[in-house]
PDB file of N, CA and C in Angstrom:
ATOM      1  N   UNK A   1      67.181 -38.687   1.813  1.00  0.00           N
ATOM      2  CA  UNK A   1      65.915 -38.408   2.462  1.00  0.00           C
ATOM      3  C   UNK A   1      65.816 -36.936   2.854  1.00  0.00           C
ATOM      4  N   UNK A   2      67.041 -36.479   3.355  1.00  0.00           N
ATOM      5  CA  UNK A   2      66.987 -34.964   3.349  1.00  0.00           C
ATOM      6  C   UNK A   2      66.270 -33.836   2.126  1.00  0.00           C
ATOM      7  N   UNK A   3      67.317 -34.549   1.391  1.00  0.00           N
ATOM      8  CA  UNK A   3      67.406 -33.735  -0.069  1.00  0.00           C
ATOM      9  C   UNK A   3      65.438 -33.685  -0.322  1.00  0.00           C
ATOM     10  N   UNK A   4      64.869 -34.701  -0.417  1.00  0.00           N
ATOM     11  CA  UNK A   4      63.487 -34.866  -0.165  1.00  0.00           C
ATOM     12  C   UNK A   4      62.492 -33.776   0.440  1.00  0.00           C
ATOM     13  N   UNK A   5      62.928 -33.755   1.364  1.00  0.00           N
ATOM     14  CA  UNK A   5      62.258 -33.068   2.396  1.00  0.00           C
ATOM     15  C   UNK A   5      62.631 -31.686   2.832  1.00  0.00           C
ATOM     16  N   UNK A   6      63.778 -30.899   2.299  1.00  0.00           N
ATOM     17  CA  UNK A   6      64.389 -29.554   1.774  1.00  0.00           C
ATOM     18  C   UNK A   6      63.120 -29.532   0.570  1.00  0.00           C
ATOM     19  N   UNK A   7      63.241 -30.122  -0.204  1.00  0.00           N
ATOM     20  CA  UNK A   7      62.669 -30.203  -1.488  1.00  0.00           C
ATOM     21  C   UNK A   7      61.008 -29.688  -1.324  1.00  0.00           C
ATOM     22  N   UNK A   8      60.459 -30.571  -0.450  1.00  0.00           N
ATOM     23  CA  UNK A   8      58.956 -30.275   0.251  1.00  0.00           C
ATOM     24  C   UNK A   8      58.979 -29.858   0.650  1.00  0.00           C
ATOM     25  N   UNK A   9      59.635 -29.124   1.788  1.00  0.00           N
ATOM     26  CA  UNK A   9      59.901 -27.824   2.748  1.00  0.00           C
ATOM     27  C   UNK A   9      59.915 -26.544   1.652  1.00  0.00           C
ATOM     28  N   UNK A  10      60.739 -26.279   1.343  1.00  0.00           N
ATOM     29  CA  UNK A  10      60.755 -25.899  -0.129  1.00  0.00           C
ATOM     30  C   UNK A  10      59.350 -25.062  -0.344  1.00  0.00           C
ATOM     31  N   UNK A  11      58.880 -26.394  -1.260  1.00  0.00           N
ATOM     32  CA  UNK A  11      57.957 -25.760  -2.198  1.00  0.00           C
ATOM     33  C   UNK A  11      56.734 -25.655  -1.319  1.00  0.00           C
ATOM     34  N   UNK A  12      56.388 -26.249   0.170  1.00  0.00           N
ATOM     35  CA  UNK A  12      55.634 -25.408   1.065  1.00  0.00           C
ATOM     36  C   UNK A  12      55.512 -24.068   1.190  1.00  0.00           C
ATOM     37  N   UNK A  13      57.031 -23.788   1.467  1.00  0.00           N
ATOM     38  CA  UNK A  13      57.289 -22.308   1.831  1.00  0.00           C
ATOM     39  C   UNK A  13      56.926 -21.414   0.502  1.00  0.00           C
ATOM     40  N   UNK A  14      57.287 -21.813  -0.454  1.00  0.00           N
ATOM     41  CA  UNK A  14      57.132 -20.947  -1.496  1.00  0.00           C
ATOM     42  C   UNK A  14      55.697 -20.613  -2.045  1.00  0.00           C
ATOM     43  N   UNK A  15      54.736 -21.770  -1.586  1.00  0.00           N
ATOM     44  CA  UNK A  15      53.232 -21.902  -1.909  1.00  0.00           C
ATOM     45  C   UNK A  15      53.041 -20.956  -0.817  1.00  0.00           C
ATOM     46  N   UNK A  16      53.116 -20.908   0.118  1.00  0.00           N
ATOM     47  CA  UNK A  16      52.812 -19.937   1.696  1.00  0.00           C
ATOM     48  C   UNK A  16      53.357 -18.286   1.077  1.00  0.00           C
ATOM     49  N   UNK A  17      53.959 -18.198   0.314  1.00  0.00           N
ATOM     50  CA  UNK A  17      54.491 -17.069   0.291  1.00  0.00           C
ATOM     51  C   UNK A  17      53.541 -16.734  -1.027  1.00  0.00           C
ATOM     52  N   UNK A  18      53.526 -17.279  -2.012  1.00  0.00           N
ATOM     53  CA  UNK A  18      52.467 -17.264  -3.528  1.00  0.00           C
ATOM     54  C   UNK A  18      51.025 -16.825  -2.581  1.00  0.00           C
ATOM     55  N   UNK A  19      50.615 -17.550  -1.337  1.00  0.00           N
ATOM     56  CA  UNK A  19      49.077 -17.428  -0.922  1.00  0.00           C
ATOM     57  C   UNK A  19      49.710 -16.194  -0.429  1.00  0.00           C
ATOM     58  N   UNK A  20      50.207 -15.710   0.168  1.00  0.00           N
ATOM     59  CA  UNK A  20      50.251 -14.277   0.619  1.00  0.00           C
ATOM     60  C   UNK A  20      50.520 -13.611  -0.338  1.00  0.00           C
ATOM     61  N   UNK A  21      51.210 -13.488  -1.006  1.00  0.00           N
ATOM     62  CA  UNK A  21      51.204 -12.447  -2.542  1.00  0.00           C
ATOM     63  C   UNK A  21      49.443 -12.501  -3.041  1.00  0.00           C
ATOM     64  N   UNK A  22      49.208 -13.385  -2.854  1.00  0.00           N
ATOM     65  CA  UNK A  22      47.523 -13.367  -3.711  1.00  0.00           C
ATOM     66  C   UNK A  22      46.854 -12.651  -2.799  1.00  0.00           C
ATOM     67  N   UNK A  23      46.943 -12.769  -1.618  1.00  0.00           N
ATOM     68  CA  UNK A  23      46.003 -11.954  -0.229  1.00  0.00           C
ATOM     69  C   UNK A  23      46.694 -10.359  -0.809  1.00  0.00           C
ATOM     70  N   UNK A  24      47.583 -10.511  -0.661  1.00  0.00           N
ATOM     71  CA  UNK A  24      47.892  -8.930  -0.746  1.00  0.00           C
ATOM     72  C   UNK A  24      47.678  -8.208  -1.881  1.00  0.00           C
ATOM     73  N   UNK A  25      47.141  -8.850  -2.879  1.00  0.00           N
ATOM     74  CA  UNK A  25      47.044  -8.768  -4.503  1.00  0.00           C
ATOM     75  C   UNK A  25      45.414  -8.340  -4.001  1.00  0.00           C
ATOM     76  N   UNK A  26      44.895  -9.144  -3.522  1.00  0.00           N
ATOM     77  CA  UNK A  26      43.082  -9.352  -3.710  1.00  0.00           C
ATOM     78  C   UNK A  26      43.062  -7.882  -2.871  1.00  0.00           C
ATOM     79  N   UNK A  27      43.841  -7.870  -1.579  1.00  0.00           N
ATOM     80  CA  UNK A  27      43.405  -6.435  -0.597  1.00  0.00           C
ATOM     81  C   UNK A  27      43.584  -5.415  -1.375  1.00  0.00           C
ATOM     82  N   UNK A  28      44.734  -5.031  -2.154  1.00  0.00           N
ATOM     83  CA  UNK A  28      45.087  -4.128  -3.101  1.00  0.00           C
ATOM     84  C   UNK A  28      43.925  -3.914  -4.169  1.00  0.00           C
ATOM     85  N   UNK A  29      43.679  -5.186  -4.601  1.00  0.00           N
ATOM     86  CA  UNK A  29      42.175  -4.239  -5.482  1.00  0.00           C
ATOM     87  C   UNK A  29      41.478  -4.421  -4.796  1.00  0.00           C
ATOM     88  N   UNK A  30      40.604  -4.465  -4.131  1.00  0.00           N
ATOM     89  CA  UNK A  30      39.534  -4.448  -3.161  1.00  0.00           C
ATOM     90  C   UNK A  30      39.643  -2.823  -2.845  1.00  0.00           C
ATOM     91  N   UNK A  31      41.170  -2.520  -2.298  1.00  0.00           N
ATOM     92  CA  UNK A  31      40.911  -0.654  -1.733  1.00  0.00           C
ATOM     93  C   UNK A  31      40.727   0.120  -3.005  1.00  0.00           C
ATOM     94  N   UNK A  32      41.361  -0.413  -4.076  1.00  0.00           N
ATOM     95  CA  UNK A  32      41.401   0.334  -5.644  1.00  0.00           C
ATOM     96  C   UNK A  32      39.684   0.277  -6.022  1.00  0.00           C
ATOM     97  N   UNK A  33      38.700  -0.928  -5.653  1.00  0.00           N
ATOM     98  CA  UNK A  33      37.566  -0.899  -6.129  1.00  0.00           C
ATOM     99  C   UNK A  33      36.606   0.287  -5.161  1.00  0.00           C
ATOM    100  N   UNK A  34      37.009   0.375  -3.770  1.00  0.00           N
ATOM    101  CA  UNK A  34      36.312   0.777  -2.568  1.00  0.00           C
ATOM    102  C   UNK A  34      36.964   2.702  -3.568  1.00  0.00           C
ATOM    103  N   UNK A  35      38.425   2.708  -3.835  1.00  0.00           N
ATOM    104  CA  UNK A  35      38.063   4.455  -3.558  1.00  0.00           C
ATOM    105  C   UNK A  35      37.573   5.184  -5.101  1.00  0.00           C
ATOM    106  N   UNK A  36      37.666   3.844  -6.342  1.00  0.00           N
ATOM    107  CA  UNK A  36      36.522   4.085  -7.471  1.00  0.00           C
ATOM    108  C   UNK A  36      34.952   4.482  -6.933  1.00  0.00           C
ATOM    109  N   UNK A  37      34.420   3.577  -6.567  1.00  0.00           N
ATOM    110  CA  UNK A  37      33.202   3.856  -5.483  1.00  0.00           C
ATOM    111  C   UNK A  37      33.211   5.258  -5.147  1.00  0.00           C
ATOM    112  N   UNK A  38      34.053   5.687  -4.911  1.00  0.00           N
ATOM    113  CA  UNK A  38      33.979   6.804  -3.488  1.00  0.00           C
ATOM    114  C   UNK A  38      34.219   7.647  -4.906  1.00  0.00           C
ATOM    115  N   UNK A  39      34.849   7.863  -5.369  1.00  0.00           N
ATOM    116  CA  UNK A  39      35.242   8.946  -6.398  1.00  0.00           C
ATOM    117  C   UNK A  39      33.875   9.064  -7.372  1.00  0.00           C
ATOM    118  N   UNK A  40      33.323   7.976  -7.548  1.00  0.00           N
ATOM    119  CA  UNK A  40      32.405   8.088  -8.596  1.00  0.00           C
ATOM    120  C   UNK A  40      30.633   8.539  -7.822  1.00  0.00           C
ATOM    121  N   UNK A  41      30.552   7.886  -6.496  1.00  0.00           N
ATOM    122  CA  UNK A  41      29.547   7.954  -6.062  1.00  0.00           C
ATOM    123  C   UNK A  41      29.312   8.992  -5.023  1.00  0.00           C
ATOM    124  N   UNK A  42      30.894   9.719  -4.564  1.00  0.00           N
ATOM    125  CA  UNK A  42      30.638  11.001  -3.940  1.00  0.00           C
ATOM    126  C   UNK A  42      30.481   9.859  -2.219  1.00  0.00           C
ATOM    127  N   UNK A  43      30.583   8.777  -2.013  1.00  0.00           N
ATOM    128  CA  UNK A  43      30.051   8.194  -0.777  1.00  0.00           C
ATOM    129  C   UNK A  43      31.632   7.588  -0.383  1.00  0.00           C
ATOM    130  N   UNK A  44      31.328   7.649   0.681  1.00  0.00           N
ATOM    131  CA  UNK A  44      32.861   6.476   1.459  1.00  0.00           C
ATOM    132  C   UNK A  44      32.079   5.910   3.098  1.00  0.00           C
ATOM    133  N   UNK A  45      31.637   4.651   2.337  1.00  0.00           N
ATOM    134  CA  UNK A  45      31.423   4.084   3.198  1.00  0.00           C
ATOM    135  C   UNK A  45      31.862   2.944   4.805  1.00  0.00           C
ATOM    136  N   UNK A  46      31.157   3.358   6.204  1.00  0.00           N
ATOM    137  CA  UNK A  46      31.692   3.225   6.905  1.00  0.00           C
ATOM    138  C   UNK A  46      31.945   0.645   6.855  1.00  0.00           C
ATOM    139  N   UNK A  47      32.837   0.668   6.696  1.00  0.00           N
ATOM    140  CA  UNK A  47      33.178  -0.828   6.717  1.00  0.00           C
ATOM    141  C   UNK A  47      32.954  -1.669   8.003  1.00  0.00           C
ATOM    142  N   UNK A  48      33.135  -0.471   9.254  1.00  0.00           N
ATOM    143  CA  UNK A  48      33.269  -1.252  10.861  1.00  0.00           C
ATOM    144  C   UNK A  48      31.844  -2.092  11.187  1.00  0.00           C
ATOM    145  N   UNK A  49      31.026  -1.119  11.020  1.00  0.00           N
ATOM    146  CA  UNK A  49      30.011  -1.949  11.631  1.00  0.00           C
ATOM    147  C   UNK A  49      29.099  -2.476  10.715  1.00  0.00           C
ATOM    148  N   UNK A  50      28.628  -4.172  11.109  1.00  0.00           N
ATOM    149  CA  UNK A  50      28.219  -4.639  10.087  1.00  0.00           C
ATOM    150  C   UNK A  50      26.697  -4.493   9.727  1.00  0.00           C
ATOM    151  N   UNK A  51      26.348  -4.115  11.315  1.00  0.00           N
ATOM    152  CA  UNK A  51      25.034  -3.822  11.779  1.00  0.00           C
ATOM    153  C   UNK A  51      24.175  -3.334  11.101  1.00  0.00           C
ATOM    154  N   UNK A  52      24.633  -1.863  10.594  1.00  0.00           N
ATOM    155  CA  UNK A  52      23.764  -0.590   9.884  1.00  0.00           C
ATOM    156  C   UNK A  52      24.355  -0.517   8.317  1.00  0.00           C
ATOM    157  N   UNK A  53      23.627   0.105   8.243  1.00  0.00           N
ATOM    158  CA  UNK A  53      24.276   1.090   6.506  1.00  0.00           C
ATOM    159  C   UNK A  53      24.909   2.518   6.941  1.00  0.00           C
ATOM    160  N   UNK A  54      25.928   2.709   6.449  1.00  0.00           N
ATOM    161  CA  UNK A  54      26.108   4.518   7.253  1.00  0.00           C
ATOM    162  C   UNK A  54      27.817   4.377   6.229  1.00  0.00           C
ATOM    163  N   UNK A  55      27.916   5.973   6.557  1.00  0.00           N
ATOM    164  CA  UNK A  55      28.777   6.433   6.167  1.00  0.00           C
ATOM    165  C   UNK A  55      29.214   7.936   5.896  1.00  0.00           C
ATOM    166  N   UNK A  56      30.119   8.614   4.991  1.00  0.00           N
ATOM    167  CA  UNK A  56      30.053   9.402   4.588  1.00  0.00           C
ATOM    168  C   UNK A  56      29.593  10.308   3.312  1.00  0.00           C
ATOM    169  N   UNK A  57      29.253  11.346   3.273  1.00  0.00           N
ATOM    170  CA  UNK A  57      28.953  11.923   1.694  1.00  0.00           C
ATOM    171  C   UNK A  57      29.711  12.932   1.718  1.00  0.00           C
ATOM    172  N   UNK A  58      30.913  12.825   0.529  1.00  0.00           N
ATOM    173  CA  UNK A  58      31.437  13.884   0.225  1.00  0.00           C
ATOM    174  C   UNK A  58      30.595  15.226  -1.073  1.00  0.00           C
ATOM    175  N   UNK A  59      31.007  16.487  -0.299  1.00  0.00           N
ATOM    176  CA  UNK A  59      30.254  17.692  -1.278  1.00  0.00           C
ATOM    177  C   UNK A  59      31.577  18.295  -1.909  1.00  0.00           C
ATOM    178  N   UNK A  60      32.586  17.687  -2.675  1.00  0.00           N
ATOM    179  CA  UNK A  60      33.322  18.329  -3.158  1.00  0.00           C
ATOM    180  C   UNK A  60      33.413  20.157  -3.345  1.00  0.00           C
ATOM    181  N   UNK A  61      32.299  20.589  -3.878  1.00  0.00           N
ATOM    182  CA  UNK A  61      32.009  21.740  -4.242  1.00  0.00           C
ATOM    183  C   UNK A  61      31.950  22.912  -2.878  1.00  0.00           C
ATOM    184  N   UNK A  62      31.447  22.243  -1.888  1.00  0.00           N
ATOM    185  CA  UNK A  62      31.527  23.170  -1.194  1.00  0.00           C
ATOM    186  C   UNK A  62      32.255  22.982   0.326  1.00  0.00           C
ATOM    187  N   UNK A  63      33.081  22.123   0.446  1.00  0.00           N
ATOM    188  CA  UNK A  63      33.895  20.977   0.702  1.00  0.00           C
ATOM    189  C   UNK A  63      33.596  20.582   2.229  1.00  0.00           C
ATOM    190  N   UNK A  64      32.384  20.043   2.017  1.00  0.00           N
ATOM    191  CA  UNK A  64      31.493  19.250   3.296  1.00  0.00           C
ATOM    192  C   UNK A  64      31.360  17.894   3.194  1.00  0.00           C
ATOM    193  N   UNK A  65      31.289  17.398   4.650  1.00  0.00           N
ATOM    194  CA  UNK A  65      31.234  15.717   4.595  1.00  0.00           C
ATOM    195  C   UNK A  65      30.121  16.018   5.306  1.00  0.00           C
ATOM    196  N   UNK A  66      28.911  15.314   4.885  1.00  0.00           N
ATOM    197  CA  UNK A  66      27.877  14.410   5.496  1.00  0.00           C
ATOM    198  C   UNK A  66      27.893  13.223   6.235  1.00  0.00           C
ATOM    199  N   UNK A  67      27.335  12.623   7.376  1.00  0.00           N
ATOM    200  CA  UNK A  67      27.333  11.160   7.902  1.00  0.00           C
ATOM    201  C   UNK A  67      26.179  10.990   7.557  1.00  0.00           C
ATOM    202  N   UNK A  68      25.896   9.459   7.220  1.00  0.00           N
ATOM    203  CA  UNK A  68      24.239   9.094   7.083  1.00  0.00           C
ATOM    204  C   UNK A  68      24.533   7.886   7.576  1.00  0.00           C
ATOM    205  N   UNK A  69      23.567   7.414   8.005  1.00  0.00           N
ATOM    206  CA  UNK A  69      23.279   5.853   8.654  1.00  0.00           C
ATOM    207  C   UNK A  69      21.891   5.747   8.410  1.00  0.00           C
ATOM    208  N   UNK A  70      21.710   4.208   8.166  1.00  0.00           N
ATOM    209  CA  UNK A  70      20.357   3.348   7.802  1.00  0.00           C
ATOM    210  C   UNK A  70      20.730   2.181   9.148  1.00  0.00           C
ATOM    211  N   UNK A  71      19.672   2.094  10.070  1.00  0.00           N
ATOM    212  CA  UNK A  71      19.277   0.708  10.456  1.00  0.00           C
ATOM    213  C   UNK A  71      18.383   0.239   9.534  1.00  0.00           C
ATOM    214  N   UNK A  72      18.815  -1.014   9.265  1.00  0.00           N
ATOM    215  CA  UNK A  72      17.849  -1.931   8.683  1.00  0.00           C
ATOM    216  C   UNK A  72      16.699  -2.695   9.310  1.00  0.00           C
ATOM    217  N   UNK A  73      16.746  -2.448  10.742  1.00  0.00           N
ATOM    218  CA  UNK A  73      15.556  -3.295  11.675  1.00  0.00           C
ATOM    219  C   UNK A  73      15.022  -2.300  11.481  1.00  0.00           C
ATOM    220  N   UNK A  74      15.171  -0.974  11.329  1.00  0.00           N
ATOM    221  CA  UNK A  74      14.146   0.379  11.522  1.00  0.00           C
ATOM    222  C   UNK A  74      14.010   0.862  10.753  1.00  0.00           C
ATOM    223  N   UNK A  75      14.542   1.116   9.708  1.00  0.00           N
ATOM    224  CA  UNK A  75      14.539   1.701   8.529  1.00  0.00           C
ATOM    225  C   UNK A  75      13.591   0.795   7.375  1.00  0.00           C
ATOM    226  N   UNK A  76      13.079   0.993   6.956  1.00  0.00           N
ATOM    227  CA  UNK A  76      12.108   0.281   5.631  1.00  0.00           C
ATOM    228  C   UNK A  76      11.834   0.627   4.373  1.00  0.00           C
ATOM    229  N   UNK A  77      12.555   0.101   3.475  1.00  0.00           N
ATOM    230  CA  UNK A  77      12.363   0.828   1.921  1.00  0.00           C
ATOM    231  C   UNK A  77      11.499  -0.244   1.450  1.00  0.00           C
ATOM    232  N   UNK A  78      10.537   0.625   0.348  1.00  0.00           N
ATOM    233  CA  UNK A  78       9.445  -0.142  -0.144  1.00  0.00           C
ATOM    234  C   UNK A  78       9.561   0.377  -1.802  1.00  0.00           C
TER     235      UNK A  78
END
């Protein structure tokens, strides 16, 4: 009955450890997709607040960061 239940203990632990390899797999591209974004679109956007739109704009060329923010209750694109 031991041997059993080592056995299921076991392959719990090893599934618990597979779901964390996958979390840490998914976060890993997630930052790889976020600094493509940023490289391609010149933007690095702020993640904290869920509230607004905002962030940064990089000017490579003349090597300035911009902040911009959008409220969406106030702000209106048509």
């Amino acid at each position: 009955m031991r041997l059993v239940t080592w056995s299921v203990n076991g392959f719990l632990l090893r599934n618990e450890s597979d779901m964390l390899k996958k979390d840490e797999k998914e976060e890993l591209r997630a930052q790889r997709m976020l600094s493509m974004y940023a490289s391609v679109t010149n933007i690095i956007p702020d993640l904290d607040d869920h509230s607004k739109i905002s962030g940064h704009i990089v000017h490579r060329d003349n090597k300035a960061v911009e902040k911009f923010e959008f409220d969406p209750d106030k702000d209106k694109f048509i």
